[in-house]
PDB file of N, CA and C in Angstrom:
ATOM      1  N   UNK A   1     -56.144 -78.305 126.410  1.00  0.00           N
ATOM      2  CA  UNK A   1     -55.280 -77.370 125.703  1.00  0.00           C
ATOM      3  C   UNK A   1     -54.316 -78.178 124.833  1.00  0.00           C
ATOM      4  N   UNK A   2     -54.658 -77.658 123.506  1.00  0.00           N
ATOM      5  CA  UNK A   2     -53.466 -79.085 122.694  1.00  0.00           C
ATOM      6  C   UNK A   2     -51.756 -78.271 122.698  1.00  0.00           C
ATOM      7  N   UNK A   3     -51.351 -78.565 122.008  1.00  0.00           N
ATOM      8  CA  UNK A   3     -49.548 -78.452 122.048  1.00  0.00           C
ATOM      9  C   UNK A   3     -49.232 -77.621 121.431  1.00  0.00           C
ATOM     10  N   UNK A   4     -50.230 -76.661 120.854  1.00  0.00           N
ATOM     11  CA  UNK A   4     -49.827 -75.639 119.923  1.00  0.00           C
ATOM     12  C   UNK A   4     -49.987 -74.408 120.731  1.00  0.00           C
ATOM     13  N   UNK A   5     -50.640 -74.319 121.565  1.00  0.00           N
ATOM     14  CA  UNK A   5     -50.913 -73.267 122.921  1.00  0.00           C
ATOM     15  C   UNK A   5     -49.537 -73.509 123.810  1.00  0.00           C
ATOM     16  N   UNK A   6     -49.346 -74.391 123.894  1.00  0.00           N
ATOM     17  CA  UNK A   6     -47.963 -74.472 124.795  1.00  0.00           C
ATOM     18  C   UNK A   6     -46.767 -73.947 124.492  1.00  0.00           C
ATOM     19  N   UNK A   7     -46.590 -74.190 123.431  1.00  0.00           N
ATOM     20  CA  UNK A   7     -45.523 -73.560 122.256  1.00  0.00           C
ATOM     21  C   UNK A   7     -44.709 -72.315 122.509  1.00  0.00           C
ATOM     22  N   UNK A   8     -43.078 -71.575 122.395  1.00  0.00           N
ATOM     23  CA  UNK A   8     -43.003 -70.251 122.342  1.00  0.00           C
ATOM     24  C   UNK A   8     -43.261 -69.775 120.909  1.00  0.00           C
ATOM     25  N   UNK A   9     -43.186 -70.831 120.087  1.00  0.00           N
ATOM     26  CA  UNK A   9     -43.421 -70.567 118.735  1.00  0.00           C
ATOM     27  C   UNK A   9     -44.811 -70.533 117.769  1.00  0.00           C
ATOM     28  N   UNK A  10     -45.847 -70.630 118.478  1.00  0.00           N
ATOM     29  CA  UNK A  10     -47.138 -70.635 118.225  1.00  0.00           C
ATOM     30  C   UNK A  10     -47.207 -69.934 117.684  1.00  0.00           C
ATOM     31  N   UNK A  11     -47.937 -70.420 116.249  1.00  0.00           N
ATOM     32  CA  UNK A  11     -48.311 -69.313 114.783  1.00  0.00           C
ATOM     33  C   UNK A  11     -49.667 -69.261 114.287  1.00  0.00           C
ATOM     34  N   UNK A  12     -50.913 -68.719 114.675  1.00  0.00           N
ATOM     35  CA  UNK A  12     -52.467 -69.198 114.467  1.00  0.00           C
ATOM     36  C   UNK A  12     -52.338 -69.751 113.133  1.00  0.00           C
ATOM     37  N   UNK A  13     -53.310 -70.420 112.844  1.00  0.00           N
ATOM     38  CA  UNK A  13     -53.623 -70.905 111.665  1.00  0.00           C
ATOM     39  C   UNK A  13     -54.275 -69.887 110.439  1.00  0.00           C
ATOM     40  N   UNK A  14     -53.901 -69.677 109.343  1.00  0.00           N
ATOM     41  CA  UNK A  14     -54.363 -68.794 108.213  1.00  0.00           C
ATOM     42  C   UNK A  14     -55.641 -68.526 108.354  1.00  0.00           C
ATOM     43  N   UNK A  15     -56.796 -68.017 107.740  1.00  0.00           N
ATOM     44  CA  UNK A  15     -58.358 -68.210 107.414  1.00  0.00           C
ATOM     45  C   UNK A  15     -58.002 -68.398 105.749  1.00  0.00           C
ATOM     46  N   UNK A  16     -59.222 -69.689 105.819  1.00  0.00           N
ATOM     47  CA  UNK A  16     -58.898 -70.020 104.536  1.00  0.00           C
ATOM     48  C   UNK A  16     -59.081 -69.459 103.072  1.00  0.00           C
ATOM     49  N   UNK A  17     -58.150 -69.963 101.851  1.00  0.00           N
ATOM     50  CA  UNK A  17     -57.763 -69.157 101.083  1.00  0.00           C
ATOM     51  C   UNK A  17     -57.248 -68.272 100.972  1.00  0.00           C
ATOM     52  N   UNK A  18     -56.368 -68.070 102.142  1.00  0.00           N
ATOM     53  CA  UNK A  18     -55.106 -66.603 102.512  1.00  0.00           C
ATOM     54  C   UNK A  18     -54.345 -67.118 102.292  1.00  0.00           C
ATOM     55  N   UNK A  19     -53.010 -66.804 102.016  1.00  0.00           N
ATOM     56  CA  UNK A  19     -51.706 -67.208 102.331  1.00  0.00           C
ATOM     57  C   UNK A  19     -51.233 -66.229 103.444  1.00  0.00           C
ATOM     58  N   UNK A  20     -50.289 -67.193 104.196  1.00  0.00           N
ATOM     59  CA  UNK A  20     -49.797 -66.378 105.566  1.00  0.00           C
ATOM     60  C   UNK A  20     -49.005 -65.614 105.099  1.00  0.00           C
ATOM     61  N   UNK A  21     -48.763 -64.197 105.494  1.00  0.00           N
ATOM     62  CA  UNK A  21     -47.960 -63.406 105.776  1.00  0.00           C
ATOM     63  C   UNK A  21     -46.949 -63.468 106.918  1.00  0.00           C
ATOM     64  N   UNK A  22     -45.130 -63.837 105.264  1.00  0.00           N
ATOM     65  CA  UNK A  22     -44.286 -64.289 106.352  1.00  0.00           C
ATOM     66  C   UNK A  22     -43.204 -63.267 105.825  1.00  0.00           C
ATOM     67  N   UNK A  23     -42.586 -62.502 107.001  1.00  0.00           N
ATOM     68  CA  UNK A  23     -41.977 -61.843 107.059  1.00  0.00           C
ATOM     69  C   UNK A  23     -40.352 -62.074 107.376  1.00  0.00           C
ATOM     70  N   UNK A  24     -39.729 -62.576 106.156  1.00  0.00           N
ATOM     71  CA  UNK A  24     -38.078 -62.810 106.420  1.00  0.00           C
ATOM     72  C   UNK A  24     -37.149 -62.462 105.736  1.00  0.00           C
ATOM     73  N   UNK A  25     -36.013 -62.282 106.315  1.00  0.00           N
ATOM     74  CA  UNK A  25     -35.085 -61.570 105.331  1.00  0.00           C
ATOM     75  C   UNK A  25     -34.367 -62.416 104.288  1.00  0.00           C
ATOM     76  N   UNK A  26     -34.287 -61.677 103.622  1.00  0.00           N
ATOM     77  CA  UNK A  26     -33.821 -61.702 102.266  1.00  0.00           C
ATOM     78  C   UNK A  26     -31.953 -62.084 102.597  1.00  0.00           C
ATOM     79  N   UNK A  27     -31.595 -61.008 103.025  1.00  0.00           N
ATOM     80  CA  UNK A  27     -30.156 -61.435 103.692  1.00  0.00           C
ATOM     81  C   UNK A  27     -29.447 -61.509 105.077  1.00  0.00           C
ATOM     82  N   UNK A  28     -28.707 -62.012 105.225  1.00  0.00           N
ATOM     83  CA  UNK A  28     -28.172 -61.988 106.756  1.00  0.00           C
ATOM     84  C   UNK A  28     -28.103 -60.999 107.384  1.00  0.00           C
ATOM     85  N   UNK A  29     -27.366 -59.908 106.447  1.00  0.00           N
ATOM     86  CA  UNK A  29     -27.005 -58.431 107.299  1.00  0.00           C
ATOM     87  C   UNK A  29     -28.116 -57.390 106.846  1.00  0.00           C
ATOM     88  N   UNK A  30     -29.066 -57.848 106.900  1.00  0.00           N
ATOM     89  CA  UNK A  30     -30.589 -56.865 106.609  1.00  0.00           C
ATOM     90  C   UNK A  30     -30.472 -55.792 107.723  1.00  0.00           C
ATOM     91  N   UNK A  31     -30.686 -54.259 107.668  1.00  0.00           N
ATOM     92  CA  UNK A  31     -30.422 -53.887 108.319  1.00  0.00           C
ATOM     93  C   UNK A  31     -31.940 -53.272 109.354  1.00  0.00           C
ATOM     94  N   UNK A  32     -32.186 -52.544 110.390  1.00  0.00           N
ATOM     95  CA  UNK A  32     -33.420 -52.137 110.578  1.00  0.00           C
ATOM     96  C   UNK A  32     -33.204 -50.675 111.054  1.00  0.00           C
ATOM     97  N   UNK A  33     -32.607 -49.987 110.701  1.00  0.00           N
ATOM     98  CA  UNK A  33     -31.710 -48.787 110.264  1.00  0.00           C
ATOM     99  C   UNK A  33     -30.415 -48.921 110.036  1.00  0.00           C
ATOM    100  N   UNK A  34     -30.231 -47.877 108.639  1.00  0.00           N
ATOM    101  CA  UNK A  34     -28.920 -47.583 107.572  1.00  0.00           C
ATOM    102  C   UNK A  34     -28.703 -46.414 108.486  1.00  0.00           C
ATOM    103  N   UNK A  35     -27.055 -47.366 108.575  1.00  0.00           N
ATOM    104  CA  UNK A  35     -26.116 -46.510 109.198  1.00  0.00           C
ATOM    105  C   UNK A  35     -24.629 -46.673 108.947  1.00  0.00           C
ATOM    106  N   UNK A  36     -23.611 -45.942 108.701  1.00  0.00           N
ATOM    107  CA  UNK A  36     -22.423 -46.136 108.062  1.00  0.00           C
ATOM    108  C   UNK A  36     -21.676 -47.403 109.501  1.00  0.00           C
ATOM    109  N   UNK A  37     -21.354 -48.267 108.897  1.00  0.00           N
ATOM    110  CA  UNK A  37     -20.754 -48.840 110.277  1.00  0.00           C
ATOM    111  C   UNK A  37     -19.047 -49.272 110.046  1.00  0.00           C
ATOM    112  N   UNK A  38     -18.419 -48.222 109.380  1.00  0.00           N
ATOM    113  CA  UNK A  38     -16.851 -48.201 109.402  1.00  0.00           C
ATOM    114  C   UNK A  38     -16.668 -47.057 108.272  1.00  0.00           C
ATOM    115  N   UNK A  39     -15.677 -46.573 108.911  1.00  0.00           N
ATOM    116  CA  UNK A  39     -14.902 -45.312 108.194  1.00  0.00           C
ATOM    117  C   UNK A  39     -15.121 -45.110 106.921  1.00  0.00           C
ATOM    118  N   UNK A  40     -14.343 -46.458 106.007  1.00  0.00           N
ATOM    119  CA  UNK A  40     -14.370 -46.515 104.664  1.00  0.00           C
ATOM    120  C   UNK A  40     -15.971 -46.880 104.250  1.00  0.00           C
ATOM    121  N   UNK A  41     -17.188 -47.099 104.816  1.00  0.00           N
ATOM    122  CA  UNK A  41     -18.060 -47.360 104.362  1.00  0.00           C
ATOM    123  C   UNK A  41     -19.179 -46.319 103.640  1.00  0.00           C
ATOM    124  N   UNK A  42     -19.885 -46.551 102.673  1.00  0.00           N
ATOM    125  CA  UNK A  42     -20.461 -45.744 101.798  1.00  0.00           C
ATOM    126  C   UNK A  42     -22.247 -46.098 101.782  1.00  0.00           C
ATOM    127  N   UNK A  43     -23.145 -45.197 101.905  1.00  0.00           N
ATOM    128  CA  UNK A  43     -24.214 -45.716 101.797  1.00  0.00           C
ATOM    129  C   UNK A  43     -24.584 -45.388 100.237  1.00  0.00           C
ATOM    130  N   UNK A  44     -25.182 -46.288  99.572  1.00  0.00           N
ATOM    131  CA  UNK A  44     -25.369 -46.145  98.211  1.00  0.00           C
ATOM    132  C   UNK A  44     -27.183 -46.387  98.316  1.00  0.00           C
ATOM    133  N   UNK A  45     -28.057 -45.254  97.145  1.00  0.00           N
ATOM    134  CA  UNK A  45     -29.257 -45.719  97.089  1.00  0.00           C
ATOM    135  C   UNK A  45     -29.543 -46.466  95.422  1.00  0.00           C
ATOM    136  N   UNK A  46     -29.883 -47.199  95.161  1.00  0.00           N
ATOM    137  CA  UNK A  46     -30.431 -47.874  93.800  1.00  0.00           C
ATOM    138  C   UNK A  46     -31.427 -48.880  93.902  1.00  0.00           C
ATOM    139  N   UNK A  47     -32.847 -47.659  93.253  1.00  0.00           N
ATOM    140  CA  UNK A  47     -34.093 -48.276  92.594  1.00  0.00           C
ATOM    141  C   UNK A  47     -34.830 -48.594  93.758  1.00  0.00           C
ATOM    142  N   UNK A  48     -34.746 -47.813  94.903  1.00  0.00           N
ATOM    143  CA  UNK A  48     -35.080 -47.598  96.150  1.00  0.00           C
ATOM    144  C   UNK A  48     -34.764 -48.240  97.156  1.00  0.00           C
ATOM    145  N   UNK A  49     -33.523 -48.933  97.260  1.00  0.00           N
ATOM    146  CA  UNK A  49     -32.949 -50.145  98.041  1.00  0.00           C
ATOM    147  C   UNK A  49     -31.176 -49.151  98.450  1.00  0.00           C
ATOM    148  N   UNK A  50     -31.326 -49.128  99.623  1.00  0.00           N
ATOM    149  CA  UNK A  50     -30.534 -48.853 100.658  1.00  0.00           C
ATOM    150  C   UNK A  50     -29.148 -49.556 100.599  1.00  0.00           C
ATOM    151  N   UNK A  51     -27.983 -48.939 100.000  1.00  0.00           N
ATOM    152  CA  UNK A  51     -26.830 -50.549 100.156  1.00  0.00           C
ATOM    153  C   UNK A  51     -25.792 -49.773 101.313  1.00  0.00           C
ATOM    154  N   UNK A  52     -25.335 -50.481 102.245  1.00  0.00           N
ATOM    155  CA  UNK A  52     -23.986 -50.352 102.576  1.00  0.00           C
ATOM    156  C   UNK A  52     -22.558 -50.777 101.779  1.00  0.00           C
ATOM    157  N   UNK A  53     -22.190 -49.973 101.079  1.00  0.00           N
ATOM    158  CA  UNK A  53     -20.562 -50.783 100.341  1.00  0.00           C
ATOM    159  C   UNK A  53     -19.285 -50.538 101.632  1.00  0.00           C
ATOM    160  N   UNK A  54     -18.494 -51.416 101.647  1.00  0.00           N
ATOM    161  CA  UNK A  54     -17.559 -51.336 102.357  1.00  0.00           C
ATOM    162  C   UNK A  54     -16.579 -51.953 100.951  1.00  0.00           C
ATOM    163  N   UNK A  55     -15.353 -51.844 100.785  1.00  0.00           N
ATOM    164  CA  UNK A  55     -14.621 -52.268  99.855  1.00  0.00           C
ATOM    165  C   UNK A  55     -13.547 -52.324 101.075  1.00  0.00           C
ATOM    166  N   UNK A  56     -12.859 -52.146 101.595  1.00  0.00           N
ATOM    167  CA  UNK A  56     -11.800 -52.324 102.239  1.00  0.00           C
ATOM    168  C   UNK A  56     -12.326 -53.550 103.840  1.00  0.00           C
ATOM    169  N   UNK A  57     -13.599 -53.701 104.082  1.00  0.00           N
ATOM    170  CA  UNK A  57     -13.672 -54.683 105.018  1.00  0.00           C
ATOM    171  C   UNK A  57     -15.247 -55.172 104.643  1.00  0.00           C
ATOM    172  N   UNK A  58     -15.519 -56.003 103.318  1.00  0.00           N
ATOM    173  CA  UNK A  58     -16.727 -56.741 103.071  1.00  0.00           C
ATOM    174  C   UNK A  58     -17.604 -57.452 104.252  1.00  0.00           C
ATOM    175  N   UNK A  59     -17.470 -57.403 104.883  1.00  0.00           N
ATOM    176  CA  UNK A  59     -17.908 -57.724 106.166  1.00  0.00           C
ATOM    177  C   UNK A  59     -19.157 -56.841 106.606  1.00  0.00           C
ATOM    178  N   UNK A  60     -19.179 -55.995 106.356  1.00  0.00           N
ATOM    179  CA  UNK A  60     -20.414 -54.572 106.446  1.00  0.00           C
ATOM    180  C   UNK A  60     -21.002 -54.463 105.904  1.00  0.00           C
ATOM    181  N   UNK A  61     -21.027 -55.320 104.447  1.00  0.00           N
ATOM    182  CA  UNK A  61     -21.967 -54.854 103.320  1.00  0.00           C
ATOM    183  C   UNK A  61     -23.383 -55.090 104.047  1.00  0.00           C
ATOM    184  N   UNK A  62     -24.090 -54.259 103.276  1.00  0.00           N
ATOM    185  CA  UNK A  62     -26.006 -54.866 104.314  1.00  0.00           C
ATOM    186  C   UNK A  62     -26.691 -54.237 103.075  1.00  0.00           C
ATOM    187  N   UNK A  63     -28.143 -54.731 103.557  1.00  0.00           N
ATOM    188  CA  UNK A  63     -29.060 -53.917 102.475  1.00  0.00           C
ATOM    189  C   UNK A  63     -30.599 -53.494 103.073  1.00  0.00           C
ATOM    190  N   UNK A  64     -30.917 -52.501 102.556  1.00  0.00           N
ATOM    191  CA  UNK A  64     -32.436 -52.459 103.562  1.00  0.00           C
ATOM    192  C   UNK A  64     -33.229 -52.264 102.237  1.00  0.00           C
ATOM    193  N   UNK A  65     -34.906 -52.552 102.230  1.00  0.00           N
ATOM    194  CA  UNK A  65     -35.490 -52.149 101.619  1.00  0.00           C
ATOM    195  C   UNK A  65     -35.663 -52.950 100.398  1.00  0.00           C
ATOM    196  N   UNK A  66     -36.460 -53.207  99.854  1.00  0.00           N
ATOM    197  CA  UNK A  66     -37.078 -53.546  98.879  1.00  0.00           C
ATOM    198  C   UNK A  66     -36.099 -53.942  97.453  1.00  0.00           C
ATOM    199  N   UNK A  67     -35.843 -54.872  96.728  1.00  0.00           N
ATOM    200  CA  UNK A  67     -35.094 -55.178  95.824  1.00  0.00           C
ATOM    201  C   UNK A  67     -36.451 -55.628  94.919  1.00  0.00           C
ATOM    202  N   UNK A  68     -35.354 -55.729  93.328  1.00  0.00           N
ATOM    203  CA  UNK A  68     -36.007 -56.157  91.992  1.00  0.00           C
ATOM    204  C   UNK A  68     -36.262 -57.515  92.482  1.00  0.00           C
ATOM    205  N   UNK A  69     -37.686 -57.778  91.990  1.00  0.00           N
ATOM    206  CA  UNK A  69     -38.112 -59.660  92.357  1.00  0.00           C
ATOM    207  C   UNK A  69     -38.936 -59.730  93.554  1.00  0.00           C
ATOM    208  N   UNK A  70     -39.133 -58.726  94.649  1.00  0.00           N
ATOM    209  CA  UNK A  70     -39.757 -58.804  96.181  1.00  0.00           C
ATOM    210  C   UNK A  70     -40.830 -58.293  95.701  1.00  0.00           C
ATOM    211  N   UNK A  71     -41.871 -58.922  96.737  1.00  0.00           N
ATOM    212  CA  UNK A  71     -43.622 -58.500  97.163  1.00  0.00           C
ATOM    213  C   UNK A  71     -43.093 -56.821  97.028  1.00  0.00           C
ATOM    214  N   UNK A  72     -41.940 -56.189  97.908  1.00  0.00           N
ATOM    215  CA  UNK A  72     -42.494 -55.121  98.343  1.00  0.00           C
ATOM    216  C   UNK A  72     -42.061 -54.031  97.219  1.00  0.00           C
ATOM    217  N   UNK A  73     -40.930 -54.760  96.352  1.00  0.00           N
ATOM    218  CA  UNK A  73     -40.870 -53.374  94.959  1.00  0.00           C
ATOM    219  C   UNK A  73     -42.084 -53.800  94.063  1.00  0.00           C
ATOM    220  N   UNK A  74     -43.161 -54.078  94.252  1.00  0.00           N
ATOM    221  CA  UNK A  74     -44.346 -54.112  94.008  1.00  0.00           C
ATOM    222  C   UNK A  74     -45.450 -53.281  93.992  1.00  0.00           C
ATOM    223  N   UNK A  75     -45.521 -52.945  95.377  1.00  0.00           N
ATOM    224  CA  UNK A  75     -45.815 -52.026  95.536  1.00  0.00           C
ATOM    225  C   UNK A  75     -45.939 -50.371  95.475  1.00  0.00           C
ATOM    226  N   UNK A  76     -44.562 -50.214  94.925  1.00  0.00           N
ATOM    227  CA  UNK A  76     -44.644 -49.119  94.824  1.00  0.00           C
ATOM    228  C   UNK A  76     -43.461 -48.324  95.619  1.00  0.00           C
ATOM    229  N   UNK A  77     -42.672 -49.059  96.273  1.00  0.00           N
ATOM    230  CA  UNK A  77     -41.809 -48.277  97.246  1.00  0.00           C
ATOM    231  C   UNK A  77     -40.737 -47.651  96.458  1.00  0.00           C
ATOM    232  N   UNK A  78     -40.143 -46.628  96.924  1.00  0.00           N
ATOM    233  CA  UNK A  78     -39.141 -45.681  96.225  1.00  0.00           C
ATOM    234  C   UNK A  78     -38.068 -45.442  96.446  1.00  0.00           C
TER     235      UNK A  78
END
């Protein structure tokens, strides 16, 4: 058994001429449900991308969903 089976981080190897499908965020506070998370906070939608604004505690800002430049406003998402 070589060292890649041992691993918690074990990632199979591609089949060739694929590129792997890697799934990471874009920003820190990516969210995996939009939800207001302080009083003053506002959910804003633009060009199908999810924003949290907070103006009184920037700390909350987040974003879900697909932005200008990503694989996934590519597709088609709304």
């Amino acid at each position: 058994m070589t060292l890649q089976f041992l691993t918690k981080r074990y990632i199979p190897s591609p089949e060739p001429n694929t590129k792997p499908e890697l799934h990471t965020m874009k920003v820190l506070s990516s969210l995996a449900s939009m939800k207001r998370r302080h009083a003053d906070c506002q959910i804003v939608k633009r060009k199908g991308t999810l924003y949290v604004i907070c103006k009184s505690n920037p700390k909350f800002k987040a974003r879900q969903g697909a932005t200008a430049g990503t694989r996934l406003s590519k597709k088609g998402v709304k």
